[in-house]
PDB file of N, CA and C in Angstrom:
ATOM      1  N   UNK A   1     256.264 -36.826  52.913  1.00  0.00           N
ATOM      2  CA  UNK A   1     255.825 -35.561  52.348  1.00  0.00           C
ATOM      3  C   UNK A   1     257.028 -34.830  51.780  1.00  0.00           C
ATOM      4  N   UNK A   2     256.717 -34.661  50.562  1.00  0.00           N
ATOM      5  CA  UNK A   2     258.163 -33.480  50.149  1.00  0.00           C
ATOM      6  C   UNK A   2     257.611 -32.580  49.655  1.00  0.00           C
ATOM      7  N   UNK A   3     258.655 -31.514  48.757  1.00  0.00           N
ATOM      8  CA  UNK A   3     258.244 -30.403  48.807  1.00  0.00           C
ATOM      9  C   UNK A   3     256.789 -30.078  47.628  1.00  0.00           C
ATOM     10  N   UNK A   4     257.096 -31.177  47.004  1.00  0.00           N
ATOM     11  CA  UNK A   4     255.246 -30.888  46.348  1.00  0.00           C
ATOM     12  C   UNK A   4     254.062 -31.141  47.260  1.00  0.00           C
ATOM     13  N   UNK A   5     254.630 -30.988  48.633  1.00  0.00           N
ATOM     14  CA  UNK A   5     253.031 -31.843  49.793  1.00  0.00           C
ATOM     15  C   UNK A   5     252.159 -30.237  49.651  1.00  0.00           C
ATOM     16  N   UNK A   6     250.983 -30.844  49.806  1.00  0.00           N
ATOM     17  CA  UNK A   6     250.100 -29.882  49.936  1.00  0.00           C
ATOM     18  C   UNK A   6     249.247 -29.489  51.293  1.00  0.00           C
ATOM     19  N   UNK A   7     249.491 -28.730  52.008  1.00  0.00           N
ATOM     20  CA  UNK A   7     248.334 -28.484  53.262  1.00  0.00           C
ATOM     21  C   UNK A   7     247.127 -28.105  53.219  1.00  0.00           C
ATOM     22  N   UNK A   8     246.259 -28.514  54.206  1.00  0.00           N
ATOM     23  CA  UNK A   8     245.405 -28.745  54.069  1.00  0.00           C
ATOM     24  C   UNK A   8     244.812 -26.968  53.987  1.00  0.00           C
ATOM     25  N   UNK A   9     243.991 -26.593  53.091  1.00  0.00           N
ATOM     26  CA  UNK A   9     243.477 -25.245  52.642  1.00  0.00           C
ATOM     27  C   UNK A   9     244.464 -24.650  51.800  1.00  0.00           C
ATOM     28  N   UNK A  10     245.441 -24.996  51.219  1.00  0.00           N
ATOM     29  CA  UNK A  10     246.199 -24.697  50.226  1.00  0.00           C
ATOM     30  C   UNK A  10     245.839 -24.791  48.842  1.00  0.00           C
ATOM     31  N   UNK A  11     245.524 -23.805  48.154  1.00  0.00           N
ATOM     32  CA  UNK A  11     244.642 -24.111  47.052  1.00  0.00           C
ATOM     33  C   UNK A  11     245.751 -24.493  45.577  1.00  0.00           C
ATOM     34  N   UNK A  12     247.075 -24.312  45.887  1.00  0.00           N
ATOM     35  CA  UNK A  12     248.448 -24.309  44.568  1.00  0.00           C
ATOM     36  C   UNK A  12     248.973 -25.622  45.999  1.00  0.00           C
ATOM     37  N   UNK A  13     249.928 -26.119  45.154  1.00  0.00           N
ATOM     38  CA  UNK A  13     250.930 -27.058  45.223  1.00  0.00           C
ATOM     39  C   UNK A  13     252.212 -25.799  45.388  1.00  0.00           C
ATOM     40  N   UNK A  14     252.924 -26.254  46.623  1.00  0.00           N
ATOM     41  CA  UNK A  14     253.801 -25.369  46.813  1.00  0.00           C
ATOM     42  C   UNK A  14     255.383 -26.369  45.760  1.00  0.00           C
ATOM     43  N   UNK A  15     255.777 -25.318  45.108  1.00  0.00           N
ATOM     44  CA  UNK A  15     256.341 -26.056  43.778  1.00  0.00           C
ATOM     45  C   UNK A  15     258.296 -25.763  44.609  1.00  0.00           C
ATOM     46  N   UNK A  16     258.841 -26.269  43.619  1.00  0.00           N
ATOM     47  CA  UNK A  16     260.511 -25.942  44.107  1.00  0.00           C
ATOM     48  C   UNK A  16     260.793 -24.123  43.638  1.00  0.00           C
ATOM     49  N   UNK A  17     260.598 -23.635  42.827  1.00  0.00           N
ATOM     50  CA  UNK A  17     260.213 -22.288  42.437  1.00  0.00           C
ATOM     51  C   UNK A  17     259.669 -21.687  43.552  1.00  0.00           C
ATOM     52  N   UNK A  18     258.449 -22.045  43.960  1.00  0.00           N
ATOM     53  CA  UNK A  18     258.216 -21.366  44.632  1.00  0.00           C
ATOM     54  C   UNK A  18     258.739 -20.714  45.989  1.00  0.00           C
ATOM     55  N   UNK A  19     259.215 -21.977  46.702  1.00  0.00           N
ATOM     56  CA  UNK A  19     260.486 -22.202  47.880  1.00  0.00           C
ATOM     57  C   UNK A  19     261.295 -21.105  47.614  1.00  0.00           C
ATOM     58  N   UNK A  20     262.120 -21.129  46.183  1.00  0.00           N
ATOM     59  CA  UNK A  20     263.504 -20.358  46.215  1.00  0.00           C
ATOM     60  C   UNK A  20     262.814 -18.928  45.887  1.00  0.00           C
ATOM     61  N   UNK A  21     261.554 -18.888  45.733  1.00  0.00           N
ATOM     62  CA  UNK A  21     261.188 -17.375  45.313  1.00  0.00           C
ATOM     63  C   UNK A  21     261.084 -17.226  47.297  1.00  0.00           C
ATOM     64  N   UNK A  22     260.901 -17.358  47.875  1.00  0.00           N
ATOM     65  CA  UNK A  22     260.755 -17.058  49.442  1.00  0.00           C
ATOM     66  C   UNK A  22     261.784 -16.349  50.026  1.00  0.00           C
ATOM     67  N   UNK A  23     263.383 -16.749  49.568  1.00  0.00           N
ATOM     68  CA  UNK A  23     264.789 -16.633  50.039  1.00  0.00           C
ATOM     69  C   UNK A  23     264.750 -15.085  49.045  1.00  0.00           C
ATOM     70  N   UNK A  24     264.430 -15.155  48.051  1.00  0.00           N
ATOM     71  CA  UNK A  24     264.612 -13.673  47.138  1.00  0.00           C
ATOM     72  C   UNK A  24     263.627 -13.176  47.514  1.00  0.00           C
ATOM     73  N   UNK A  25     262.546 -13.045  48.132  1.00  0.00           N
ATOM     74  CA  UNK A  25     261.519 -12.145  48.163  1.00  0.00           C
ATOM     75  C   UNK A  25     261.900 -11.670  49.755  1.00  0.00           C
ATOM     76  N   UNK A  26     262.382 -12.291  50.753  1.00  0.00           N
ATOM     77  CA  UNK A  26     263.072 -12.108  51.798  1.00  0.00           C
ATOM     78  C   UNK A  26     264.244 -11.159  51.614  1.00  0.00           C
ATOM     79  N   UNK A  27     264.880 -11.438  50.853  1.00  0.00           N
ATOM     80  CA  UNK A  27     266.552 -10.470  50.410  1.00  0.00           C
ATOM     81  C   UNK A  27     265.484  -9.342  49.656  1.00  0.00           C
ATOM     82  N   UNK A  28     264.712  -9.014  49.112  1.00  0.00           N
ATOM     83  CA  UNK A  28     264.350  -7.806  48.408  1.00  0.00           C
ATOM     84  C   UNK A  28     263.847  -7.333  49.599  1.00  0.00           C
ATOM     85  N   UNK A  29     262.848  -7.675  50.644  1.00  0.00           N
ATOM     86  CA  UNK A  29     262.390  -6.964  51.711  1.00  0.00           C
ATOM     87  C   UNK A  29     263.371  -6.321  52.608  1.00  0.00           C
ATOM     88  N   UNK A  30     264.295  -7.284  52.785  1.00  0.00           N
ATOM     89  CA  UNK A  30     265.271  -6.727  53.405  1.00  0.00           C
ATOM     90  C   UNK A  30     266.354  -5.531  52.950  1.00  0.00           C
ATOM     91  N   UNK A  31     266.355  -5.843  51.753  1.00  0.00           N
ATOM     92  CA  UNK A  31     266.958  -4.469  51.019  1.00  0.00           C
ATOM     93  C   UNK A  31     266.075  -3.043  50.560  1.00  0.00           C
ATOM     94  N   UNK A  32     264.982  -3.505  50.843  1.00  0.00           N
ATOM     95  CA  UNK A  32     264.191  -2.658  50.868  1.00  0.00           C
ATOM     96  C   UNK A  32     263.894  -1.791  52.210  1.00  0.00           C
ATOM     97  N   UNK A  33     264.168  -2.786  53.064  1.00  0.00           N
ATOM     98  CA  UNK A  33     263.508  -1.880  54.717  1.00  0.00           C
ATOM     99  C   UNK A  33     265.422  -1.550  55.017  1.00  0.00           C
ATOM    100  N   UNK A  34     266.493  -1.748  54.553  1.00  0.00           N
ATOM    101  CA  UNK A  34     267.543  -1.604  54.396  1.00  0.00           C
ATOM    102  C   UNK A  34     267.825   0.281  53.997  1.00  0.00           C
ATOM    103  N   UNK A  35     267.641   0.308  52.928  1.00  0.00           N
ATOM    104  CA  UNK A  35     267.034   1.602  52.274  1.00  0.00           C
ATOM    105  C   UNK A  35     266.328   2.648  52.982  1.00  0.00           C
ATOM    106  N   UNK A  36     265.146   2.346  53.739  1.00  0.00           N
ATOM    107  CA  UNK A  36     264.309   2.929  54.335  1.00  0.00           C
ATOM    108  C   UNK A  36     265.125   3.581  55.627  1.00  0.00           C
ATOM    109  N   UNK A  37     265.911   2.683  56.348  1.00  0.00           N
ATOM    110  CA  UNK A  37     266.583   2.945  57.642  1.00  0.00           C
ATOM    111  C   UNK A  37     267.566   4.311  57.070  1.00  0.00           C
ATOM    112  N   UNK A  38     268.614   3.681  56.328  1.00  0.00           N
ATOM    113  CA  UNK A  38     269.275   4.732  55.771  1.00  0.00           C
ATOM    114  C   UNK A  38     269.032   5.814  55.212  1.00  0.00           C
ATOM    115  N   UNK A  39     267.588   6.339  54.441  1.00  0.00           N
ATOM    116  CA  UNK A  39     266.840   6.990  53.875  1.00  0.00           C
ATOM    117  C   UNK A  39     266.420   7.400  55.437  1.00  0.00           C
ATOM    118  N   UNK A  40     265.681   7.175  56.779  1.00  0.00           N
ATOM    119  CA  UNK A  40     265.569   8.472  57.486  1.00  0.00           C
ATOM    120  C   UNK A  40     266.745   8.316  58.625  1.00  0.00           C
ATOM    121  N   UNK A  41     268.256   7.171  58.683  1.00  0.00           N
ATOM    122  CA  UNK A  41     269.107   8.260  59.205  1.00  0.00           C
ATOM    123  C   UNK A  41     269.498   9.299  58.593  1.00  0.00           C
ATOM    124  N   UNK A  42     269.624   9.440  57.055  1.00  0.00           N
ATOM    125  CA  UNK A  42     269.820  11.023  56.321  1.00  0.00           C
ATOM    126  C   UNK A  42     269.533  12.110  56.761  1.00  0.00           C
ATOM    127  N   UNK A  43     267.619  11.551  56.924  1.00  0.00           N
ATOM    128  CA  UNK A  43     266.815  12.563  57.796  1.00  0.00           C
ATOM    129  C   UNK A  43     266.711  12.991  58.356  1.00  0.00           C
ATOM    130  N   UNK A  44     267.166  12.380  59.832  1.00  0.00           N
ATOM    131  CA  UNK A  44     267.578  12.595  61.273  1.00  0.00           C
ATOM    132  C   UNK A  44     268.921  12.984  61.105  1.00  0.00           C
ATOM    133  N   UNK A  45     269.982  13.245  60.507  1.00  0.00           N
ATOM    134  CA  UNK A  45     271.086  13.820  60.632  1.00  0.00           C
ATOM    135  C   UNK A  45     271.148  15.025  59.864  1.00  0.00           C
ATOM    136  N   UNK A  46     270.495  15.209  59.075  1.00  0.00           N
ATOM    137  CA  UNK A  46     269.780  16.346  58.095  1.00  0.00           C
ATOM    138  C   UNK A  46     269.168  17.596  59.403  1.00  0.00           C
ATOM    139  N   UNK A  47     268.323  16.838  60.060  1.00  0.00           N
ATOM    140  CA  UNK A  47     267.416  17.468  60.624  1.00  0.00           C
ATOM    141  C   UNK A  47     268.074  17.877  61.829  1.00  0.00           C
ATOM    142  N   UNK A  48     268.925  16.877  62.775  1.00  0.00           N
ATOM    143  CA  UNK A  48     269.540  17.767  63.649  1.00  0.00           C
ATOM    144  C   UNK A  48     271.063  18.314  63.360  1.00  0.00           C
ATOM    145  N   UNK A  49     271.151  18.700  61.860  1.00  0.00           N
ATOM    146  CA  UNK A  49     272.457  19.630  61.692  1.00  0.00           C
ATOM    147  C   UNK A  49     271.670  21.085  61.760  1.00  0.00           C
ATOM    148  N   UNK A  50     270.829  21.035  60.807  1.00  0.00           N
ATOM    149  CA  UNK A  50     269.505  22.303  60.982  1.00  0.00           C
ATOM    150  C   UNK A  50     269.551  22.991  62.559  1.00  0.00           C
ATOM    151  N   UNK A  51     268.888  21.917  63.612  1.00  0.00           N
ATOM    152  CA  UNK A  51     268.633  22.749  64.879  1.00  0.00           C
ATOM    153  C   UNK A  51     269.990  22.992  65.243  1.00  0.00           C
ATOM    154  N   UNK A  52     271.009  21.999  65.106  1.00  0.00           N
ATOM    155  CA  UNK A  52     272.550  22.390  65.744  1.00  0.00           C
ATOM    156  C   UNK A  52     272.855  23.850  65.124  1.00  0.00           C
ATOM    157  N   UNK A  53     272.201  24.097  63.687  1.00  0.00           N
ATOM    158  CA  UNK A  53     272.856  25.616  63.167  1.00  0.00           C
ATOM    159  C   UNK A  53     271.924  26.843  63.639  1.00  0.00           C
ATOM    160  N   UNK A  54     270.640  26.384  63.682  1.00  0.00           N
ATOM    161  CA  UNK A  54     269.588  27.210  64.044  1.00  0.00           C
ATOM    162  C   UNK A  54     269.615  27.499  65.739  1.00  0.00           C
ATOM    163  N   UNK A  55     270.080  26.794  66.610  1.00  0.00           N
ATOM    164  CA  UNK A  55     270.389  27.152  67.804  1.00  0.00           C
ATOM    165  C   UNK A  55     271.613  27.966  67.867  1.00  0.00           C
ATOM    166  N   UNK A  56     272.927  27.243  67.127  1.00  0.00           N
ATOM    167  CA  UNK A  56     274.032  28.624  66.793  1.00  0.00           C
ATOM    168  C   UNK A  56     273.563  29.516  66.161  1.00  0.00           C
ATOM    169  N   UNK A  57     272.368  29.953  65.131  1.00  0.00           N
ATOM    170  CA  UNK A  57     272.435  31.218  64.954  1.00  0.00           C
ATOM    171  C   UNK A  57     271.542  31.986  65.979  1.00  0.00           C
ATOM    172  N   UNK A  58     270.560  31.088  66.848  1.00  0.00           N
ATOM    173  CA  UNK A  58     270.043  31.812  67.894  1.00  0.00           C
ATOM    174  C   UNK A  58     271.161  32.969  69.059  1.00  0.00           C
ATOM    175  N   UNK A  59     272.139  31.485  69.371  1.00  0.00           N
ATOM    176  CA  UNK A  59     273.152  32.494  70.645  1.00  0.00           C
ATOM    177  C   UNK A  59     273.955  32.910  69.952  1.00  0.00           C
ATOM    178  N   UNK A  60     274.028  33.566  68.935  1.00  0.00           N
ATOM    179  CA  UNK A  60     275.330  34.879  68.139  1.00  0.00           C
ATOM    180  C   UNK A  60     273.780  35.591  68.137  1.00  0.00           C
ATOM    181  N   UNK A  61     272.763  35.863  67.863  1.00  0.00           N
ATOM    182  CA  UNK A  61     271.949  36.860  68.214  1.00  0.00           C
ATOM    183  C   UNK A  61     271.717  37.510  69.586  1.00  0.00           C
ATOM    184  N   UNK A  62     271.715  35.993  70.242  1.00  0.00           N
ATOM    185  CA  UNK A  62     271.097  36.522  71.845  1.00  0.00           C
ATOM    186  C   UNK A  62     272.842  37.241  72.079  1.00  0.00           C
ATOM    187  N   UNK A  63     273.913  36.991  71.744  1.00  0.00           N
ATOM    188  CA  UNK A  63     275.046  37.389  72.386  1.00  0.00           C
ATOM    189  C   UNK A  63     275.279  39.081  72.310  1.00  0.00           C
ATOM    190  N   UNK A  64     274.462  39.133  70.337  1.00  0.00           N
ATOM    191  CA  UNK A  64     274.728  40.212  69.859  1.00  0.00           C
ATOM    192  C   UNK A  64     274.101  41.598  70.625  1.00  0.00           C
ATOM    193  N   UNK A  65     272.782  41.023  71.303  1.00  0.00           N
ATOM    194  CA  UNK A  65     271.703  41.433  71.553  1.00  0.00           C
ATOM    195  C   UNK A  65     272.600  41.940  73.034  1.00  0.00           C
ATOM    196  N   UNK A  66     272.782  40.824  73.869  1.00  0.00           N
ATOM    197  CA  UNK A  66     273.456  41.235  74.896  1.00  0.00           C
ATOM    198  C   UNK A  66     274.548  42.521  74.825  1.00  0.00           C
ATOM    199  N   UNK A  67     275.241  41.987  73.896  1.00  0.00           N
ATOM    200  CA  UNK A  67     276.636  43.081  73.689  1.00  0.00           C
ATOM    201  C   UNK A  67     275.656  44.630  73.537  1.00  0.00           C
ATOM    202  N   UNK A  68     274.625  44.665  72.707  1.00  0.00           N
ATOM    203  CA  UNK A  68     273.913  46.172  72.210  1.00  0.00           C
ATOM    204  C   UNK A  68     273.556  46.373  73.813  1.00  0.00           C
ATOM    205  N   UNK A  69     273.011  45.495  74.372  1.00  0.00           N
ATOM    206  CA  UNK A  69     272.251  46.245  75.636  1.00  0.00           C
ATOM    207  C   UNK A  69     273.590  46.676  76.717  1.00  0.00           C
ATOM    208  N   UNK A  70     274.019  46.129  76.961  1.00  0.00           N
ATOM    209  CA  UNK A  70     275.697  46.214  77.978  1.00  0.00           C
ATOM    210  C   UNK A  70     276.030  47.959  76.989  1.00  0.00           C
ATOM    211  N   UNK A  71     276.129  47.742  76.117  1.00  0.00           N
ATOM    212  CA  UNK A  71     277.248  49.347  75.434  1.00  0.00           C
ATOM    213  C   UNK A  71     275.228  50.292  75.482  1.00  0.00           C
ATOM    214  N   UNK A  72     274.332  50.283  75.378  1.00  0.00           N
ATOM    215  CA  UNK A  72     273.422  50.898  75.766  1.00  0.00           C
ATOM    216  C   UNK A  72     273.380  51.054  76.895  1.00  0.00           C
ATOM    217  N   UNK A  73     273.225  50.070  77.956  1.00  0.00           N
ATOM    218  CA  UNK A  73     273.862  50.720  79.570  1.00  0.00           C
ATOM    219  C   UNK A  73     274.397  51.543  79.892  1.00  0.00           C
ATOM    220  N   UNK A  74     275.642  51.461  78.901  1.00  0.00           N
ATOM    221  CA  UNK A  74     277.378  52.021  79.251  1.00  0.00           C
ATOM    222  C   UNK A  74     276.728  53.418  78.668  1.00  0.00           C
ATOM    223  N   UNK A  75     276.066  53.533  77.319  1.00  0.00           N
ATOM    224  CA  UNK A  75     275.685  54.887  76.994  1.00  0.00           C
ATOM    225  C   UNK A  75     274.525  55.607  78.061  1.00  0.00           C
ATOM    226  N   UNK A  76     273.840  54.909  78.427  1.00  0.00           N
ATOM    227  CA  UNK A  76     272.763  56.145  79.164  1.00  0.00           C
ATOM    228  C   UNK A  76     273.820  56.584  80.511  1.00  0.00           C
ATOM    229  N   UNK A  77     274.288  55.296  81.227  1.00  0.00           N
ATOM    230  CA  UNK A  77     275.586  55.958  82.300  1.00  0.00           C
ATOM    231  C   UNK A  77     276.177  57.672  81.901  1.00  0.00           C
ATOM    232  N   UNK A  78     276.459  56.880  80.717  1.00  0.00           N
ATOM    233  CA  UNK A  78     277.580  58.196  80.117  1.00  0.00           C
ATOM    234  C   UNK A  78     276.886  59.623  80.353  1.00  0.00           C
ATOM    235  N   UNK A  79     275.315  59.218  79.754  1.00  0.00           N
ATOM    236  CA  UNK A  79     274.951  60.242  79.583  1.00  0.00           C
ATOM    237  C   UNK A  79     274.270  61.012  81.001  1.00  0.00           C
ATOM    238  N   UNK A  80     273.624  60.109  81.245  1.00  0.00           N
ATOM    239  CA  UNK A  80     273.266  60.208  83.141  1.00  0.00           C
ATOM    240  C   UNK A  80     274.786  61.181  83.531  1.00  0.00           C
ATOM    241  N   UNK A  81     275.716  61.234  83.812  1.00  0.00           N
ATOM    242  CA  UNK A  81     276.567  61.538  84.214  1.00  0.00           C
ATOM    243  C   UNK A  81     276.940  63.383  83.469  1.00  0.00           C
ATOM    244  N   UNK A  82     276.961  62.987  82.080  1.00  0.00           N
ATOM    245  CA  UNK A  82     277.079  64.022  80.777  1.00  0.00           C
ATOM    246  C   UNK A  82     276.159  65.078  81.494  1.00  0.00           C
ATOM    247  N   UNK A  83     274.417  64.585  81.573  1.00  0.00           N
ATOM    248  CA  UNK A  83     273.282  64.795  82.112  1.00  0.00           C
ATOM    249  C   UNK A  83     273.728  65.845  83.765  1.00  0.00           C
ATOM    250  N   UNK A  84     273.824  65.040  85.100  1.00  0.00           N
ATOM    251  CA  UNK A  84     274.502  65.470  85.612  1.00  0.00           C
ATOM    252  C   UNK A  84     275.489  66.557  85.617  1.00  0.00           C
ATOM    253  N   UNK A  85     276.540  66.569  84.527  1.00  0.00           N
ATOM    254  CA  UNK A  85     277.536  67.481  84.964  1.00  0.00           C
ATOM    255  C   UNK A  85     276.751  68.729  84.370  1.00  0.00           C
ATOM    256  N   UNK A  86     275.795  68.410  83.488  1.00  0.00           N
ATOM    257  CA  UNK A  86     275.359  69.973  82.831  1.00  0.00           C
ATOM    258  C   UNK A  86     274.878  70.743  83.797  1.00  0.00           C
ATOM    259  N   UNK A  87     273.633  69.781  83.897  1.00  0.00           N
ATOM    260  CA  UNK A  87     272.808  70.482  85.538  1.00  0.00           C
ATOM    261  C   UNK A  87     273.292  71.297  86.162  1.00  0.00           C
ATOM    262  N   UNK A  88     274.809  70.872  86.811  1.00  0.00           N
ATOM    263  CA  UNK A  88     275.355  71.376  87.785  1.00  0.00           C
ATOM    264  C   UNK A  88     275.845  72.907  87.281  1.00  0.00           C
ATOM    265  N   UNK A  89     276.663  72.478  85.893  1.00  0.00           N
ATOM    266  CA  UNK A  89     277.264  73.786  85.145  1.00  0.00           C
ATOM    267  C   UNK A  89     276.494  75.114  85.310  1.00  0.00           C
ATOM    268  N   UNK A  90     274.854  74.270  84.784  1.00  0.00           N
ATOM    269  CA  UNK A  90     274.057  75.832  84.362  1.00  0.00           C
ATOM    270  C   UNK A  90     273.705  76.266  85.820  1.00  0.00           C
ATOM    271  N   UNK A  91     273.775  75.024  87.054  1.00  0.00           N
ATOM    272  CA  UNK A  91     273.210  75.690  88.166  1.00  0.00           C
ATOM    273  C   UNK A  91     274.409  76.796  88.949  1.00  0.00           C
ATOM    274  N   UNK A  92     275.213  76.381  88.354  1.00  0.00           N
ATOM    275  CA  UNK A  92     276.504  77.580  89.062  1.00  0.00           C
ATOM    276  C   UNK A  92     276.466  78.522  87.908  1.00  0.00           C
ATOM    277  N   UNK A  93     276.138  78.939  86.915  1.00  0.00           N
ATOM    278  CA  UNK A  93     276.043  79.820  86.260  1.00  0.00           C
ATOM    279  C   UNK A  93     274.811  80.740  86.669  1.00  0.00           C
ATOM    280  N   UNK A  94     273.806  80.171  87.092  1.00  0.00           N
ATOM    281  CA  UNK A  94     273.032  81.156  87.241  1.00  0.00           C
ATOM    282  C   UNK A  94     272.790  81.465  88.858  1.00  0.00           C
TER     283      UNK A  94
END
């Protein structure tokens, strides 16, 4: 049997052409699913530079947020106290 043999339910004669079209249609698939891999690591490195920046701009908010509430603390203290000393002022005045 060589390469013109035919199996049985084979309706073409598998030709020498045809053989070497197998080895190139193999190398195009492969350069094709080649492509694809690289096409979504892009994606996936695309996608987690995004959350890596979107989580840094989350904690410079939450930090910012922190810092406002800490110096809002520090202000009602102040004033609690401010508050306090008046009280006392007008209560020895009168």
């Amino acid at each position: 049997m060589g390469p013109r043999s035919q199996s049985v339910g084979d309706s073409k004669p598998k030709t020498r052409a045809a053989e070497s079209d197998a080895p190139l249609a193999h190398r195009i698939e492969r350069t094709k699913l080649q492509t694809q891999v690289t096409a979504l690591e892009r994606t996936l490195k695309t996608s987690e530079e995004r959350q890596y920046d979107l989580i840094t701009q989350y904690e410079r908010l939450l930090a910012e947020r922190t810092d406002d509430t800490t110096q809002d603390d520090n202000t009602m203290s102040n004033k609690n106290e401010t508050d306090g000393l008046l009280c006392r002022l007008l209560k020895y005045w009168r």
